[in-house]
Protein backbone atom coordinates (compact mmCIF):
# COMPACT_ATOMS: atom_id res chain seq x y z
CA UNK A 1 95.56 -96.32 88.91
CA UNK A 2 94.15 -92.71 88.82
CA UNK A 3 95.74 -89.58 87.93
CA UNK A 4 97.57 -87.80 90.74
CA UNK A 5 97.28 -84.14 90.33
CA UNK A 6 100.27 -82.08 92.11
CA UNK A 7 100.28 -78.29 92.89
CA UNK A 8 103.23 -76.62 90.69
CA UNK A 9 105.26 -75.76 93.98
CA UNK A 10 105.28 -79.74 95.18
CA UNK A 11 106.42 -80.31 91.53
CA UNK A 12 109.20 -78.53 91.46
CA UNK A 13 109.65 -79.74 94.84
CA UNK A 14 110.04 -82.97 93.70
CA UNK A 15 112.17 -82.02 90.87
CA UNK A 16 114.77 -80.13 92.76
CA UNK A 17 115.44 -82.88 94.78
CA UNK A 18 115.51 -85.64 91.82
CA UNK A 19 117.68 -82.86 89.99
CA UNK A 20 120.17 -82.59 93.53
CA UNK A 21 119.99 -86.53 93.72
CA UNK A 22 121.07 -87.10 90.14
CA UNK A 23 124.41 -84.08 90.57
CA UNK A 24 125.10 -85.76 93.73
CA UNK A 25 125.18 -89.50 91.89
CA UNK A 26 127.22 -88.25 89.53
CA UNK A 27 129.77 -86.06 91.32
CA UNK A 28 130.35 -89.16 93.34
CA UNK A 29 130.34 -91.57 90.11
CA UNK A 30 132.91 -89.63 88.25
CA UNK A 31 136.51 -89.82 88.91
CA UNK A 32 137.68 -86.68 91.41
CA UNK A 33 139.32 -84.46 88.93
CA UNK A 34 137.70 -84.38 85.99
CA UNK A 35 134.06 -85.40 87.77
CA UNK A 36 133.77 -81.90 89.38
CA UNK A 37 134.72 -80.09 85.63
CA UNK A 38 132.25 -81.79 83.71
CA UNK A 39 129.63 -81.89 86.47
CA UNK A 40 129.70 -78.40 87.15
CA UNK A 41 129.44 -77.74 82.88
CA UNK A 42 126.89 -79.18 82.56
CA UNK A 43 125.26 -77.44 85.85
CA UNK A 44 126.03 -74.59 83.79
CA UNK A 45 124.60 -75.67 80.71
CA UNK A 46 121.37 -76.57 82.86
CA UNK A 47 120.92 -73.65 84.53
CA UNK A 48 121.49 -71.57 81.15
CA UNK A 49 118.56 -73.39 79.57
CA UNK A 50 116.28 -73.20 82.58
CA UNK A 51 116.99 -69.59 83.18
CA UNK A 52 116.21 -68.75 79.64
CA UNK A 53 113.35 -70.71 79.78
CA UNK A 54 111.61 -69.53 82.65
CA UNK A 55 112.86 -65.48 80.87
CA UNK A 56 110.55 -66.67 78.05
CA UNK A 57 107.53 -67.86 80.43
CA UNK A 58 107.39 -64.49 81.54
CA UNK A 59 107.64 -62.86 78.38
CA UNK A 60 104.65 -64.42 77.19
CA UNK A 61 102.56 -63.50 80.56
CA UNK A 62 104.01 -60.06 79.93
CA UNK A 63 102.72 -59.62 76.22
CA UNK A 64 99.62 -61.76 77.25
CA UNK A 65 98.77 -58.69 79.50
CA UNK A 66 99.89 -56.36 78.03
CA UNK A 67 97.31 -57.37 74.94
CA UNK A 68 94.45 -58.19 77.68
CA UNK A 69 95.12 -54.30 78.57
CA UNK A 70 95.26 -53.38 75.41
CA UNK A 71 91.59 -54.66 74.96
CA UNK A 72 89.99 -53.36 77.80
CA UNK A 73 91.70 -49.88 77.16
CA UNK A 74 90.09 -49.94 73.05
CA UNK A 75 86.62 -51.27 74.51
CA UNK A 76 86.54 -48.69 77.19
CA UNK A 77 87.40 -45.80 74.78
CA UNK A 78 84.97 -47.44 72.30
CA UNK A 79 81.76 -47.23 74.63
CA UNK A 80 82.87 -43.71 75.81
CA UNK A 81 82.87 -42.58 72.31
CA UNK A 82 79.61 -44.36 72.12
CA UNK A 83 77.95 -42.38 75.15
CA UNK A 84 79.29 -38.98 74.24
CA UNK A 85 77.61 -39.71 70.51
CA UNK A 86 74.08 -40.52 71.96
């Protein structure tokens, strides 16, 4: 069977409804007063790791930029200095 290739939207598509499927399952599977404590924990817990996460994939495009700019702004000033020697 080939390869299916998804666009990043219809994967977390799919994923935030396994994710809602799997709370749901277990809200119901766990008995009624302790279920909804340690369901919503670990919700907590979760969303804490995805949040921090996701902070950290935009730190990296940040700095990626941020040293892309950094090169165009040295080879710009580079082949000024360049043309004002000549």
């Amino acid at each position: 069977m080939g390869k299916t290739y998804l666009k990043s939207s219809v994967k977390g598509a799919i994923l935030g409804g396994t994710m809602t499927g799997g709370w749901l399952l277990a809200d119901l599977l766990l008995p009624e007063p302790w279920g909804d404590v340690v369901l919503f924990a670990a919700m907590a817990v979760l969303n804490i790791g995805i949040g921090w996460k996701i902070g950290k994939m935009f730190e990296q495009q940040e700095s990626a930029r941020a040293g892309t700019e950094a090169i165009e702004t040295f080879e710009a000033k580079s082949t000024t200095n360049l043309e004002s020697h000549s």
